[in-house]
C-alpha atoms as a PDB file:
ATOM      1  CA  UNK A   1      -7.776  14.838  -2.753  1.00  0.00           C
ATOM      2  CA  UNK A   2      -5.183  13.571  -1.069  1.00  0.00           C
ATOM      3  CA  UNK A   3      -2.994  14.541   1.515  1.00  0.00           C
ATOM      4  CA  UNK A   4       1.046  13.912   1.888  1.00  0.00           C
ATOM      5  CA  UNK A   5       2.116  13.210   5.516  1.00  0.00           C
ATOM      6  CA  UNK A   6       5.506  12.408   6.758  1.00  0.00           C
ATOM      7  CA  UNK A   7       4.974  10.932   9.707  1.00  0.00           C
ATOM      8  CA  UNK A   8       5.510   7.314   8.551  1.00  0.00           C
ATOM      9  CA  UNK A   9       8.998   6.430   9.041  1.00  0.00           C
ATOM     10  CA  UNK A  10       9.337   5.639   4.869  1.00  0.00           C
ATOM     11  CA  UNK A  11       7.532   7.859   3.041  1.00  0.00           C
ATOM     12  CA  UNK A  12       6.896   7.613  -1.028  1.00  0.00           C
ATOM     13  CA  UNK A  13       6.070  10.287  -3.218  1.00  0.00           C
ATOM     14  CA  UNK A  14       5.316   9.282  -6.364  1.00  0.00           C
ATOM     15  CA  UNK A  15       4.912  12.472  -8.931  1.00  0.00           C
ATOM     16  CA  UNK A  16       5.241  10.216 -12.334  1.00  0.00           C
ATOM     17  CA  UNK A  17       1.264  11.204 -13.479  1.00  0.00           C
ATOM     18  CA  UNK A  18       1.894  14.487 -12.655  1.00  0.00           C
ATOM     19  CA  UNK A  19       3.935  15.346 -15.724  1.00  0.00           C
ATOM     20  CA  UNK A  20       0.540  15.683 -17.982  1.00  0.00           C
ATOM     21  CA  UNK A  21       0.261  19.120 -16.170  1.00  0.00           C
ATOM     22  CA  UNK A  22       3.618  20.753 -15.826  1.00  0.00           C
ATOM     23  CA  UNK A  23       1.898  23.668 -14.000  1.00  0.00           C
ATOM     24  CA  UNK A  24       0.091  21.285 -11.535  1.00  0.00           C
ATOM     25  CA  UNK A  25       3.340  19.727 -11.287  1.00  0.00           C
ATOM     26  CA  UNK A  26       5.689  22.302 -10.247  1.00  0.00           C
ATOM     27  CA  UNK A  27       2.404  23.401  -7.668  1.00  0.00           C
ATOM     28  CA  UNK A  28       3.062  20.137  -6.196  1.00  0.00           C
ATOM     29  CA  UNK A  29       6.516  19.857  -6.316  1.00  0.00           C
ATOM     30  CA  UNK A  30       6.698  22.894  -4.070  1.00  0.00           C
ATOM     31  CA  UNK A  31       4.637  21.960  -1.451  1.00  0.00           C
ATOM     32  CA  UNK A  32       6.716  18.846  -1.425  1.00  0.00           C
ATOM     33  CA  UNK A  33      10.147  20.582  -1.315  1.00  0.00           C
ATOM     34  CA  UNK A  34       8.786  22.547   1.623  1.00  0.00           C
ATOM     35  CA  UNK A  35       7.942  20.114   3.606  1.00  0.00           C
ATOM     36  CA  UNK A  36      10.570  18.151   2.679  1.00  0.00           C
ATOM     37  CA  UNK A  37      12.599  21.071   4.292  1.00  0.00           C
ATOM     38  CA  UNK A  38      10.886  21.101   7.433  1.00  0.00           C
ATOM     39  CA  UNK A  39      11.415  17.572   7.892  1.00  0.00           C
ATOM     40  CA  UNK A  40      15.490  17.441   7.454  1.00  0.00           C
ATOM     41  CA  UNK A  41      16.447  20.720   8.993  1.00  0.00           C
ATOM     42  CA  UNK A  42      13.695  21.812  11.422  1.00  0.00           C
ATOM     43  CA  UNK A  43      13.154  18.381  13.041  1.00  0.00           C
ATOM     44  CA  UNK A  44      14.888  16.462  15.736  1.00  0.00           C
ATOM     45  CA  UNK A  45      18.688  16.026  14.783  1.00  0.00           C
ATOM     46  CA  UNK A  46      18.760  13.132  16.803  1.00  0.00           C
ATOM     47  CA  UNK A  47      16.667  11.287  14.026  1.00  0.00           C
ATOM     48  CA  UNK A  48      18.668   9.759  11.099  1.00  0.00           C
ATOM     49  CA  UNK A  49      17.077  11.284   7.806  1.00  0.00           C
ATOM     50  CA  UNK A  50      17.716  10.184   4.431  1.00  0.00           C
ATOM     51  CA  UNK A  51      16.228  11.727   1.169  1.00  0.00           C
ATOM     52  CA  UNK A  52      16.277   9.438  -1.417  1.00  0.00           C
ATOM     53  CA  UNK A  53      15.602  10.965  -5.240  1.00  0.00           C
ATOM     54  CA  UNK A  54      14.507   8.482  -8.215  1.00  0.00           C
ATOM     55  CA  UNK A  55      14.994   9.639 -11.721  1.00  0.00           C
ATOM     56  CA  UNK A  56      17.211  12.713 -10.486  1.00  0.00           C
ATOM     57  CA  UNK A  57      18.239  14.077 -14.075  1.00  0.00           C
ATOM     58  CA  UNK A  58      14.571  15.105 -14.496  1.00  0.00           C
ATOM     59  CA  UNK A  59      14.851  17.814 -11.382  1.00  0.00           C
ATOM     60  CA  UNK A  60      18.277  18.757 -11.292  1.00  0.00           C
ATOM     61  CA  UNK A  61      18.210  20.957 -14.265  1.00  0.00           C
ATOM     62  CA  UNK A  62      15.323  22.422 -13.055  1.00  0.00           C
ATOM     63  CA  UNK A  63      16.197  25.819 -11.566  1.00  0.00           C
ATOM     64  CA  UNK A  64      14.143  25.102  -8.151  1.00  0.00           C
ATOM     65  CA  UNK A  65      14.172  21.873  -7.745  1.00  0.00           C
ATOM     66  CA  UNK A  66      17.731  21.924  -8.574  1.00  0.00           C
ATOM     67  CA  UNK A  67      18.734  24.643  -6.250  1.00  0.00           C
ATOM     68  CA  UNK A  68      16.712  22.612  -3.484  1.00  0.00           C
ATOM     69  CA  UNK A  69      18.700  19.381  -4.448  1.00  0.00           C
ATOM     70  CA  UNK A  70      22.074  21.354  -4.355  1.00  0.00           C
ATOM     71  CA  UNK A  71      21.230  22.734  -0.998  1.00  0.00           C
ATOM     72  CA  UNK A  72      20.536  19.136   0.369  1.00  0.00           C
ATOM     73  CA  UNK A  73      23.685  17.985  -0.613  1.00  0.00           C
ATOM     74  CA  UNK A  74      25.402  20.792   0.931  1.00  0.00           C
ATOM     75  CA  UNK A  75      23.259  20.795   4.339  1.00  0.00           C
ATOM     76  CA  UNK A  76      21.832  17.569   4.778  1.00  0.00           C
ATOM     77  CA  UNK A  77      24.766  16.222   6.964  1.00  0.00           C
ATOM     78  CA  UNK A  78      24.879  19.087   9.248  1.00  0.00           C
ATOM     79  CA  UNK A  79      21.227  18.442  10.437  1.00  0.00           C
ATOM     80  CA  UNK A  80      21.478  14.383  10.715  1.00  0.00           C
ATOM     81  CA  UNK A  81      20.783  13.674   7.232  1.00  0.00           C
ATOM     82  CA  UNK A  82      21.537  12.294   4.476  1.00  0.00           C
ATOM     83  CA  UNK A  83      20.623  12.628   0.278  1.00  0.00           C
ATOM     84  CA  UNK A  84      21.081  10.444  -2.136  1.00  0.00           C
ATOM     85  CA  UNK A  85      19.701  10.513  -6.016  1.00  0.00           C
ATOM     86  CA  UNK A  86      19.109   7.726  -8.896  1.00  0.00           C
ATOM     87  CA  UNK A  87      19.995   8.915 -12.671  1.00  0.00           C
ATOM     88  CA  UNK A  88      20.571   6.752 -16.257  1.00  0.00           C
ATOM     89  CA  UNK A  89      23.996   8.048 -17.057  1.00  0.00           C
ATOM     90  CA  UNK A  90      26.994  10.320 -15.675  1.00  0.00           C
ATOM     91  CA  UNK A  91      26.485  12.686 -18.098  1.00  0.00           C
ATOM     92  CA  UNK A  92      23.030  13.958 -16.231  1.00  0.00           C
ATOM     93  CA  UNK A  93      25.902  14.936 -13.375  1.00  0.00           C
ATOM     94  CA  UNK A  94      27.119  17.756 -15.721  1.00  0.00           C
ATOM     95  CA  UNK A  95      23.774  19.529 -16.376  1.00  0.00           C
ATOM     96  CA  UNK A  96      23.653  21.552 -13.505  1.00  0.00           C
ATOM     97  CA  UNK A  97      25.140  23.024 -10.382  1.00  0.00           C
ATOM     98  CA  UNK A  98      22.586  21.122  -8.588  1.00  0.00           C
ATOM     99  CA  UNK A  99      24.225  17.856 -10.168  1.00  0.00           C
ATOM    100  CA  UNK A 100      27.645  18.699  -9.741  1.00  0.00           C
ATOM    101  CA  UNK A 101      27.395  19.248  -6.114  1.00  0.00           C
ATOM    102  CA  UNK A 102      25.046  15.737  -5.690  1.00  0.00           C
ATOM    103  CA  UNK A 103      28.823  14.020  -7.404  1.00  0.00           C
ATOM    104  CA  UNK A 104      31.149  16.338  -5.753  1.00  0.00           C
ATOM    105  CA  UNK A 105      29.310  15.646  -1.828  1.00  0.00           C
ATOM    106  CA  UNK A 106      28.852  12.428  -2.241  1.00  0.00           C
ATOM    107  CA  UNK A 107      30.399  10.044  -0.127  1.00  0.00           C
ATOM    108  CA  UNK A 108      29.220   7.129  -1.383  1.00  0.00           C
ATOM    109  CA  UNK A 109      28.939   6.004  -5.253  1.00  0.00           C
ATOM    110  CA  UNK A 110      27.248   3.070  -6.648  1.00  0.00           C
ATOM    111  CA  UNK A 111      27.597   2.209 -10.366  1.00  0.00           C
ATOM    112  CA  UNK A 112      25.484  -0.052 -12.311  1.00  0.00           C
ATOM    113  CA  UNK A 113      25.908  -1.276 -15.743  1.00  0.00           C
ATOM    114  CA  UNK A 114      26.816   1.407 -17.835  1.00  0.00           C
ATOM    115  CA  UNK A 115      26.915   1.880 -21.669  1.00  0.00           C
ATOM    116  CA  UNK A 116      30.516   2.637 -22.989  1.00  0.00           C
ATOM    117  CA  UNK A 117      30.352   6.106 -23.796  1.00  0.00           C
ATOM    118  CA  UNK A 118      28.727   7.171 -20.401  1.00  0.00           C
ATOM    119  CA  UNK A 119      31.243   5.310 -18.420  1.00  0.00           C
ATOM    120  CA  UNK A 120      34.556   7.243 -21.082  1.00  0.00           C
ATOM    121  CA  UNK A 121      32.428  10.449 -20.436  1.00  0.00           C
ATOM    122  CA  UNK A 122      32.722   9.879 -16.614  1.00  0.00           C
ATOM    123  CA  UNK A 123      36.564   9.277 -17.038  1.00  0.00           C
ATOM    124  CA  UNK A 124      36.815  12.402 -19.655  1.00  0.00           C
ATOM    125  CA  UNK A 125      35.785  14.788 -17.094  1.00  0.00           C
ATOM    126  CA  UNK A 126      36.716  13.371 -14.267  1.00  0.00           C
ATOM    127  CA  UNK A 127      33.315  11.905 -12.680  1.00  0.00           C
ATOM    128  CA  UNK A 128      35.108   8.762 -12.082  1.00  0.00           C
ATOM    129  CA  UNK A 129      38.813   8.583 -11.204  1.00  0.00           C
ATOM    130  CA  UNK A 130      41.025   5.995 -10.310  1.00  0.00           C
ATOM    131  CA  UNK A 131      43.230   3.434 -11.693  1.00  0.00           C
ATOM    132  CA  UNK A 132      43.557   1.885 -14.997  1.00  0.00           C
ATOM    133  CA  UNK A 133      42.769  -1.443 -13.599  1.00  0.00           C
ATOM    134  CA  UNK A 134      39.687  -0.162 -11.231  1.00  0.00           C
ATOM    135  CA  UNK A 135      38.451   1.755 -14.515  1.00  0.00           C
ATOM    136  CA  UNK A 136      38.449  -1.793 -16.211  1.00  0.00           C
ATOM    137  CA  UNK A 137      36.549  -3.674 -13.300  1.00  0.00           C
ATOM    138  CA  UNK A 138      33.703  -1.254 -13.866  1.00  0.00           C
ATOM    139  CA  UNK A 139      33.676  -1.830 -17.888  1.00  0.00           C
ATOM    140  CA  UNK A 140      32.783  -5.285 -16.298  1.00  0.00           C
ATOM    141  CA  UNK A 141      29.501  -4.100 -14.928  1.00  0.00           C
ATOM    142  CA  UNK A 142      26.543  -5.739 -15.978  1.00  0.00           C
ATOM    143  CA  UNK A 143      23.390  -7.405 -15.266  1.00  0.00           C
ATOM    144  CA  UNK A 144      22.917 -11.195 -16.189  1.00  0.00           C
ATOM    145  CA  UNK A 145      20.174 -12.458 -19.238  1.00  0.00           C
ATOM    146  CA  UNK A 146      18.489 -14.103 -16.852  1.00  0.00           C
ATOM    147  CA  UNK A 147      17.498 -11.623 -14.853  1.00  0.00           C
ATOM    148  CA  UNK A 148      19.376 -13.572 -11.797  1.00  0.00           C
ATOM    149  CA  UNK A 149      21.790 -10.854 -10.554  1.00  0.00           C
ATOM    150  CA  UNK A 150      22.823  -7.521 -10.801  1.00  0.00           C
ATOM    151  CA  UNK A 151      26.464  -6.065 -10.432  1.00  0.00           C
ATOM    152  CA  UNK A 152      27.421  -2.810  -9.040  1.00  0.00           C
ATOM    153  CA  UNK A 153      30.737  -1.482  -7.777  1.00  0.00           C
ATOM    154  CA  UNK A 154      30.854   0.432  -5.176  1.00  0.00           C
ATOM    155  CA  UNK A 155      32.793   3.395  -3.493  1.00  0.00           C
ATOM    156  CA  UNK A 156      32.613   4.426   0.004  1.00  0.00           C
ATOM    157  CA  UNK A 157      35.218   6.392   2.481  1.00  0.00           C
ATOM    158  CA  UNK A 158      36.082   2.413   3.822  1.00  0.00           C
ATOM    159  CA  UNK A 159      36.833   1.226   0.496  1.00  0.00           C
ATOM    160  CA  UNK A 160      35.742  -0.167  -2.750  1.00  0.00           C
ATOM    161  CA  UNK A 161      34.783  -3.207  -4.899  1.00  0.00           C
ATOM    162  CA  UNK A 162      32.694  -5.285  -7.052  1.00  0.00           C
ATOM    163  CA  UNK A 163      29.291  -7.005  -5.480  1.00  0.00           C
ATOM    164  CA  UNK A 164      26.155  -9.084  -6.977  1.00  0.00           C
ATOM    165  CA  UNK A 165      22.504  -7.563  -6.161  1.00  0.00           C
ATOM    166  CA  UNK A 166      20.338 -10.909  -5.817  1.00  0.00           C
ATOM    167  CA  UNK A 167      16.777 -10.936  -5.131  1.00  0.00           C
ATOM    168  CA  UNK A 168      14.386 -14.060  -4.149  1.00  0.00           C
ATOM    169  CA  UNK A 169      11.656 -14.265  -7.397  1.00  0.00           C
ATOM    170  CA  UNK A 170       9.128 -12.586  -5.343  1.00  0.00           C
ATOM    171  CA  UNK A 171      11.187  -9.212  -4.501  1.00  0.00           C
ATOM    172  CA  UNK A 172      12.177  -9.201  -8.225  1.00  0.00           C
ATOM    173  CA  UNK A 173       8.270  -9.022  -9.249  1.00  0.00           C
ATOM    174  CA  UNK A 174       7.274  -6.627  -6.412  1.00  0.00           C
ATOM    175  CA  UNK A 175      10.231  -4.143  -7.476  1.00  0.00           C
ATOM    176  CA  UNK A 176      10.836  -4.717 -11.057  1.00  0.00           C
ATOM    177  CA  UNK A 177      10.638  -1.929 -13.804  1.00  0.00           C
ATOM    178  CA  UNK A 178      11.115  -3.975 -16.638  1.00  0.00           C
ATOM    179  CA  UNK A 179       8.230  -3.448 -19.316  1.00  0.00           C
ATOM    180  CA  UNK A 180       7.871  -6.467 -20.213  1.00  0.00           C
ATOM    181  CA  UNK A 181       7.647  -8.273 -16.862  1.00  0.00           C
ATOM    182  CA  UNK A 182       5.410  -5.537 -15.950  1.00  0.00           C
ATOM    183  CA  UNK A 183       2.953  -5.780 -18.400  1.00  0.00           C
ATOM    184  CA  UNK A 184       2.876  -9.855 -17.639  1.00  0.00           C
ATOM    185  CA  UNK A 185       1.727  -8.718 -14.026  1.00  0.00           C
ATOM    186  CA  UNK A 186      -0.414  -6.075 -15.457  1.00  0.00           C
ATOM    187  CA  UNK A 187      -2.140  -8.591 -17.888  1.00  0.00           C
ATOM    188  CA  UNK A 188      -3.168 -11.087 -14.875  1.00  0.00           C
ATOM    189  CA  UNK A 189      -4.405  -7.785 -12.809  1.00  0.00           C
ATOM    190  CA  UNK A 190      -6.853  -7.203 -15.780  1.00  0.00           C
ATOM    191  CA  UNK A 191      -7.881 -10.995 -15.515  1.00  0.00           C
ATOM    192  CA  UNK A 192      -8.653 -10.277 -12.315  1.00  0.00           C
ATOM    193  CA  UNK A 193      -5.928 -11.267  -9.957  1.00  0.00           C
ATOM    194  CA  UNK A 194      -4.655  -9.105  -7.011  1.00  0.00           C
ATOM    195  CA  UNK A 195      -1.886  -7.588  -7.434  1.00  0.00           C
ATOM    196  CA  UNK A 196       0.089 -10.143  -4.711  1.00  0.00           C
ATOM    197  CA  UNK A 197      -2.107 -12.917  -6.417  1.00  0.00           C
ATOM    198  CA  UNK A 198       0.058 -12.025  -9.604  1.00  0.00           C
ATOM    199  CA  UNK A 199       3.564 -11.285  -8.397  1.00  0.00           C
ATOM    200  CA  UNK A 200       3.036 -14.890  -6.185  1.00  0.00           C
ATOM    201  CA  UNK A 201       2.056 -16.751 -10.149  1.00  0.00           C
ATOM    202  CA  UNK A 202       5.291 -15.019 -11.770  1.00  0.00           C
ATOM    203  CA  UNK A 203       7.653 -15.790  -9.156  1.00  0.00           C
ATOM    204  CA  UNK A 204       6.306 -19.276  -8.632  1.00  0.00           C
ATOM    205  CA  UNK A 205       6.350 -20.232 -12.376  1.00  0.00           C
ATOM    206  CA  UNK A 206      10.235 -19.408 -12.253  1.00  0.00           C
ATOM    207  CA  UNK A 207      11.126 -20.997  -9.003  1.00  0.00           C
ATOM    208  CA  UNK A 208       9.782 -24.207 -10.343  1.00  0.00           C
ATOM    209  CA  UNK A 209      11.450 -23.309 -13.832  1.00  0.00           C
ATOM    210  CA  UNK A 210      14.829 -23.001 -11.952  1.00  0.00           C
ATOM    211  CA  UNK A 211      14.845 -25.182  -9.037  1.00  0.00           C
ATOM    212  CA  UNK A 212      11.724 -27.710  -9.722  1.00  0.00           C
ATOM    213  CA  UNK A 213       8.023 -28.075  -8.002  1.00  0.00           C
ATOM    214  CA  UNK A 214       8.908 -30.475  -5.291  1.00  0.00           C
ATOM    215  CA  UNK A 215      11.240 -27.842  -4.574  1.00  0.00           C
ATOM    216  CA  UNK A 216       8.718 -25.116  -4.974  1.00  0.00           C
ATOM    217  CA  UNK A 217       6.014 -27.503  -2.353  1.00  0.00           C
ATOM    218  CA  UNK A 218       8.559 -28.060   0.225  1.00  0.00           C
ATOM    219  CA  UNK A 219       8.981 -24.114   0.548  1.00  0.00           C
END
């Protein structure tokens, strides 16, 4: 058994293998929501808080999990807090009331590269307004070949604009969801590498790729 305690400052819940047993799952889910609950509104205000939900189209068109996201949105601030969720495509922000009010009470938006219909969908309905020209720069949204970069624009209350996300090799391996790159570190785990053992072979096989191994020694 194990047990799920928030007293870490960053907490992870990961419910992925949970969703073999959708009546384990929403068991589980609960007990997380409550305590989740006591944390952000029952718990020293004078503590920043900040829920942050991964694969959000999956829960918010759930009818309790998506009245429990709605309710964050709407409450969060008031107790210190702050919520924030992760989804594919605008489109999952018209399932629900839950994922209307995460768009609608959201101060800030960051877009990643989008396919072309999900991006006309979000100027259709209005999920993302502005100006001709602003609609354009996100069309430009994308993520290089080489796995080097990743653009996002972002909107806050200060202001908006167009950034790279760059990683160092190592981060990229350690956070990566790419199936491909994750089976490569999955395959040396099975030859019986650690899991930092691996991540260290990747990254080091593409810093010398990009920059040389003199380069890679004198790091």
């Amino acid at each position: 058994a194990r047990t799920v305690s928030f007293d870490n400052p960053f907490v992870v819940v990961e419910l992925e293998e949970l969703k073999g047993d959708p009546i384990l799952q929403a068991v589980v889910l609960q007990l997380v929501m409550y305590q989740i609950t006591t944390e952000m509104y029952l718990s020293d205000r004078a503590i920043p808080k900040m829920l942050l939900i991964d694969e959000a189209w999956d829960l918010m068109g759930e009818i309790k999990t998506g009245r429990f996201i709605e309710s964050a949105f709407r409450r969060a601030r008031k107790y210190g807090g702050s919520v924030g969720v992760a989804t594919q495509s605008f489109e999952d922000f018209e399932k629900s009331p839950a994922s209307r009010a995460a768009i609608s009470n959201s101060v800030w938006q960051f877009v990643l590269s989008q396919k072309p219909e999900s991006l006309q969908h979000a100027v259709d309905n209005k999920l993302l307004m502005g100006s001709e020209s602003l609609i354009d720069l996100v069309r430009t949204v994308h993520t290089s070949k080489d796995k080097d970069y990743s653009e996002l624009f972002i909107r806050s209350e200060g202001g908006m604009g167009l950034y790279k996300f760059i990683v160092d090799r190592w981060s990229y391996y350690t956070f990566t969801s790419n199936a491909k790159d994750v089976a490569r570190i999955d395959a040396l785990v099975s030859e019986g590498k650690s899991l930092v053992e691996a991540i260290d072979i990747l990254a080091s096989a593409d810093h010398e790729a990009m920059y040389g191994k003199k380069s890679r020694e004198a790091a």
